[in-house]
Structures are given as structure tokens and as C-alpha cells.
Protein backbone atom coordinates (compact mmCIF):
# COMPACT_ATOMS: atom_id res chain seq x y z
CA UNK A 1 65.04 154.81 -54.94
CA UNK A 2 65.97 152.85 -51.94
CA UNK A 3 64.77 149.46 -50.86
CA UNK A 4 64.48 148.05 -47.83
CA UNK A 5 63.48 144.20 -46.34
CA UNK A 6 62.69 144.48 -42.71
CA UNK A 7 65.20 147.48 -42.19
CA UNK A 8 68.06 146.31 -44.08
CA UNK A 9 68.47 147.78 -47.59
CA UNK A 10 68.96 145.54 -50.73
CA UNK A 11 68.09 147.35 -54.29
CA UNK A 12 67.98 150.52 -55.59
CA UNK A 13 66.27 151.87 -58.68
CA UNK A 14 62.51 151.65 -60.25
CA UNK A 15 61.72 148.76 -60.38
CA UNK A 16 64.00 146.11 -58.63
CA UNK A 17 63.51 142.35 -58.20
CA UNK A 18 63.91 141.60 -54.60
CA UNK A 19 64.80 138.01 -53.51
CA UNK A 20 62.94 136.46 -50.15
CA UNK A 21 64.63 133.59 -48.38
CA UNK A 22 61.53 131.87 -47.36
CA UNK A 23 57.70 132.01 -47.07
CA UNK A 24 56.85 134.73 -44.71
CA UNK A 25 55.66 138.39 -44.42
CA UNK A 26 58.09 141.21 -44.82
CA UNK A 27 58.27 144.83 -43.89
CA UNK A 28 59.11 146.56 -47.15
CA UNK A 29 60.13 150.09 -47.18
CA UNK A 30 60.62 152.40 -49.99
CA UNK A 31 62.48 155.74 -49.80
CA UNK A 32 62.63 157.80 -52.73
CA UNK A 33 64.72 160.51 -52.43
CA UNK A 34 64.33 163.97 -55.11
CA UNK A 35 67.45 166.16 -56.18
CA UNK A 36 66.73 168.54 -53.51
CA UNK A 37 67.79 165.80 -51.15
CA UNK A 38 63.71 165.77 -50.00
CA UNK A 39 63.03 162.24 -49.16
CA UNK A 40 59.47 160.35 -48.91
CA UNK A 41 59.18 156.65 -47.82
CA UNK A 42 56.49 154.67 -47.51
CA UNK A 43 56.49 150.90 -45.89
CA UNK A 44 53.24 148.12 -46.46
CA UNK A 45 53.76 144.40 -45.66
CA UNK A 46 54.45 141.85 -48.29
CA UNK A 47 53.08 138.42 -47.87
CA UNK A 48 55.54 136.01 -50.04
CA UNK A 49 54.57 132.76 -50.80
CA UNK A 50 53.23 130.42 -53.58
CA UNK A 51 49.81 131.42 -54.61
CA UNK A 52 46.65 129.15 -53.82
CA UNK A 53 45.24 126.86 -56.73
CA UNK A 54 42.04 126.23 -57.51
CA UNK A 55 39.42 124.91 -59.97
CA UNK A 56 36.15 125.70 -61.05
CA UNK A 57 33.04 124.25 -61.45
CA UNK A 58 29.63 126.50 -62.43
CA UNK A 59 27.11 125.61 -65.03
CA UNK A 60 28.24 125.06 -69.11
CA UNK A 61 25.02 125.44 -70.17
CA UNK A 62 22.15 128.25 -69.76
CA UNK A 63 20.51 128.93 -66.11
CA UNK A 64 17.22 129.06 -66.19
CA UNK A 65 16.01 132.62 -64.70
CA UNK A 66 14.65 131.79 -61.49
CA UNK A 67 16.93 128.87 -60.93
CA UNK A 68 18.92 128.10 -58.01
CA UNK A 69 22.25 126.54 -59.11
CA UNK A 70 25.05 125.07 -56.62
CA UNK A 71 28.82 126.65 -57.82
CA UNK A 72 31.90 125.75 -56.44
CA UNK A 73 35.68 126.45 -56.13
CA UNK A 74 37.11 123.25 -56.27
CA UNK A 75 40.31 121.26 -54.98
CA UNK A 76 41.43 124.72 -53.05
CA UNK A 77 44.89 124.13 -51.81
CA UNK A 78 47.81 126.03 -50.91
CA UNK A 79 51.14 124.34 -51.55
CA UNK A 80 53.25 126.13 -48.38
CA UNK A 81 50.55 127.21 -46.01
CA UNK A 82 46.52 127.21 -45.63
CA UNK A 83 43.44 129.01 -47.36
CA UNK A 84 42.37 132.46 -45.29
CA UNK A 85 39.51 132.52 -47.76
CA UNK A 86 37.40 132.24 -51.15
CA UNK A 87 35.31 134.67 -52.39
CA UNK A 88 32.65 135.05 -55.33
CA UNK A 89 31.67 138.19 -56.74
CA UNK A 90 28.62 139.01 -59.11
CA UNK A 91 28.33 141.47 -61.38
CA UNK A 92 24.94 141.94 -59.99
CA UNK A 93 26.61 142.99 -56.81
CA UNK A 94 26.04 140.07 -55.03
CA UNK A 95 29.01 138.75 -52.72
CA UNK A 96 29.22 135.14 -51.07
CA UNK A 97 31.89 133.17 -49.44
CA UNK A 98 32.66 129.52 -48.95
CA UNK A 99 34.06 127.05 -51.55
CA UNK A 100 30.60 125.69 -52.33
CA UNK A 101 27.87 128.48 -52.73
CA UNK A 102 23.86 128.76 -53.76
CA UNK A 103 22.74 131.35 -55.96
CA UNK A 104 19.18 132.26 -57.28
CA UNK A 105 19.77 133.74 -60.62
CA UNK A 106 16.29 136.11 -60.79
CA UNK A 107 16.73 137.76 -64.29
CA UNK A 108 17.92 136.96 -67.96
CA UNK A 109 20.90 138.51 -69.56
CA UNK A 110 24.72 137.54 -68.64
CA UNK A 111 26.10 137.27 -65.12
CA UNK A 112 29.99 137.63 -64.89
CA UNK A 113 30.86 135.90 -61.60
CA UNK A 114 34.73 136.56 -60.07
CA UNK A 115 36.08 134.16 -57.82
CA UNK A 116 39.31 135.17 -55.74
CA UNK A 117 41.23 132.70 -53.37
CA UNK A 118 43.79 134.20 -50.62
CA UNK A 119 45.87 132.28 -48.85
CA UNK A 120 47.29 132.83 -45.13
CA UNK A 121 50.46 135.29 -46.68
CA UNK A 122 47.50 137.52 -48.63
CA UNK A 123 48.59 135.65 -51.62
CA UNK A 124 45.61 135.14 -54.60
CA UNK A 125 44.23 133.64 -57.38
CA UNK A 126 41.34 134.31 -59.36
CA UNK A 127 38.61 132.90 -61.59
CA UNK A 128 35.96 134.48 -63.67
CA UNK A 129 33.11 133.53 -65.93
CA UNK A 130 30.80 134.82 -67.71
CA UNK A 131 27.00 132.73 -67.18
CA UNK A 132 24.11 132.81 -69.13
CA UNK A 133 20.30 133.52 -67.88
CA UNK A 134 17.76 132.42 -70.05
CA UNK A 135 14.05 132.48 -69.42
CA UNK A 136 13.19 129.13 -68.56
CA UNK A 137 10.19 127.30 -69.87
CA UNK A 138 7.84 125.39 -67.75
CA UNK A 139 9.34 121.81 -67.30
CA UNK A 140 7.81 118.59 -65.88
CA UNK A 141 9.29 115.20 -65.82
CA UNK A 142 7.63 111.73 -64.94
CA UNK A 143 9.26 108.54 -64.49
CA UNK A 144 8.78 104.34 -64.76
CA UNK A 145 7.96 102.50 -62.80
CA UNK A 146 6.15 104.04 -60.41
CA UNK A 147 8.07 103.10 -57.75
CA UNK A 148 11.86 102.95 -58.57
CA UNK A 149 13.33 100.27 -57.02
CA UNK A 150 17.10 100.74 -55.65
CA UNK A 151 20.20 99.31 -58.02
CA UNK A 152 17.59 98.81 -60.77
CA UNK A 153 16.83 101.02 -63.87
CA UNK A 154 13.97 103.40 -64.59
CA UNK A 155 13.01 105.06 -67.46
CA UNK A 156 12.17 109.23 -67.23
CA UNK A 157 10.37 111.25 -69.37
CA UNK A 158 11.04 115.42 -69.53
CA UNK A 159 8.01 117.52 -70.97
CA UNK A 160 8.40 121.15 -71.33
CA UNK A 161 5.79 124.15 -72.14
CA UNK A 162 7.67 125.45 -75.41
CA UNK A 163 10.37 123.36 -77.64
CA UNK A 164 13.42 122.59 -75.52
CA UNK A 165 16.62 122.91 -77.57
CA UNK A 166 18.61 120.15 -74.91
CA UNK A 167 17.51 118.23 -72.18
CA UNK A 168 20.19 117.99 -69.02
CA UNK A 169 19.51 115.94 -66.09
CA UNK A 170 21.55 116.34 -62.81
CA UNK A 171 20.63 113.31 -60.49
CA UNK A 172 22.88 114.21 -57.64
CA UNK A 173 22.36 118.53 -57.54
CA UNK A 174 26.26 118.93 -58.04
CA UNK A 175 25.38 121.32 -60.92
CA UNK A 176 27.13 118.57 -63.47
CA UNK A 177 25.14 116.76 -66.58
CA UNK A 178 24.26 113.75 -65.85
CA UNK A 179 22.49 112.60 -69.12
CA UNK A 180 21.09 114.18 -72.06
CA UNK A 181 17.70 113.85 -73.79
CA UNK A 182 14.23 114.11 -73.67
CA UNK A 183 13.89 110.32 -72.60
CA UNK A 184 16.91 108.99 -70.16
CA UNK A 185 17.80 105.92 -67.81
CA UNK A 186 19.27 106.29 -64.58
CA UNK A 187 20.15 103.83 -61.36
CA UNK A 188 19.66 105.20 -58.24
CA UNK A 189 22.15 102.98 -55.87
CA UNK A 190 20.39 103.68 -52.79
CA UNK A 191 16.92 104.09 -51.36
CA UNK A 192 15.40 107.56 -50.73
CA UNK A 193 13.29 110.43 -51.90
């Protein structure tokens, strides 16, 4: 076994740990040579950098079949170059790219969701999680006053066709509890609909 970094040879053996200078893509070759002196090589470029990071953000708590939820990859950063892409795969074959995605989750049962980061050297890192479909029941809230006014508290009421287990509001859709219970408060800081 023969190694070799854009044409200049530096290990031999198996399974050698080969040293780069600096962030970069490199022609690696290998050349593996039998004991009838037959040779085979074989050369792919190597993208060597630090790996992207990334957190994630989807749902804690049951999706409602039917739903629409918002899920994102969050804080995506590369430490020594830039983000070629992020992509989320569902094990109900669905594919979708971006680092904040919409997904309609149609039927109950558990949805295993894969999220992979590459950076501009092919480097990755990957998420996964395993969500929860439930059927939903039929939900209805009202609210008082009447007429919120901005910067002031109202009172909202959640009523639901069959006994809820949890209430979970989400006042500003980013897919994060905002309070909990049948009956909450909330402040809405600026006008609107």
C-alpha cells in the first residue's frame, strides 16, 4: 500500500494517518500493489477541513397528523470556510433543503427526520430525530377581550373535541412552547392580526 498527497508519496500500509498542512482539497492516490508485482490505484479528492456545526430545533412534543410544523437547523456555521448546504431527509422519502423548512406531516406513526450539513471542503455533520404523529383532535381557542389591545394582557381559552392530555401554545409559529394549559395569558407587543 502506497499513499500519495497530490503526487508526492507519504505512508504506506492499511490504514495510515495522513497529516494535511492546511484547509484545502487534496488529490489522494492509493496504489496497492499484489505479490505478483500487479498494481491497482485508485485517486478521489479529499476535502480537509473542520466540520460544520449546527443545532436543532423540531417539535418535543407530538405533531398533530395533518399539521404543518416549521423545523430548523440552527446557528449553521463553519469555523474555516462557508456552508455549501443543509439538507433534511424523511423517512417518508421526503427531501427539503434550506436551514428553515415546512413540513405537512399527513399520517400517524413515527417520522425519523436526518439532517446533514456540508460545508464548502464536502465536510459534514448530521442530525437525526425521531418525531411523533398523533391524530389530532379537533381544537378551538377563544380569547378576552374581544379586542386585544397591544402591550396589554388577554386571557385565552383552548377547547378541544376529546380530552387533551397538554395544552401548548406557540404565539410566534417558531415551533417552540410558549405556555402551557388549558387557560393562558399572553402580551402581544405589537399591533396586528
Amino acid at each position: 500500500y502506497q499513499w500519495f498527497v497530490d503526487g508526492d508519496e507519504v505512508a504506506d500500509g492499511a490504514r495510515p494517518t495522513i497529516e494535511f498542512p492546511e484547509k484545502g482539497t487534496y488529490s489522494v492516490q492509493l496504489v496497492v500493489t499484489d505479490m505478483g508485482g500487479k498494481t491497482a490505484r485508485i485517486t478521489k479528492e479529499v476535502g480537509v477541513s473542520r466540520p460544520p456545526t449546527f443545532s436543532l430545533r423540531v417539535p418535543s412534543y407530538p405533531i398533530g397528523a395533518g399539521s404543518e410544523v416549521r423545523l430548523e437547523a440552527e446557528d449553521v456555521t463553519d469555523p474555516d470556510g462557508s456552508i455549501e448546504s443543509v439538507r433534511w431527509e424523511f423517512s417518508d422519502g421526503t427531501v427539503r433543503t434550506g436551514e428553515s423548512i415546512r413540513k405537512r406531516f399527513r399520517t400517524t406513526g413515527t417520522v425519523e427526520v436526518s439532517v446533514r450539513v456540508t460545508d464548502d471542503t464536502g465536510n459534514t455533520a448530521e442530525r437525526r430525530r425521531t418525531l411523533r404523529v398523533e391524530q389530532a383532535p379537533d381544537v378551538d381557542f377563544s380569547w378576552n377581550p374581544d379586542r386585544p389591545i397591544d402591550d396589554e394582557e388577554f386571557s385565552l381559552e383552548g377547547t378541544a373535541s376529546d380530552p387533551a392530555a397538554s395544552w401548548n401554545w406557540d404565539f410566534d409559529d417558531d415551533g417552540d412552547v410558549d405556555a402551557s394549559g388549558r387557560n393562558v395569558t399572553h402580551v402581544f407587543p405589537d399591533g396586528g392580526e
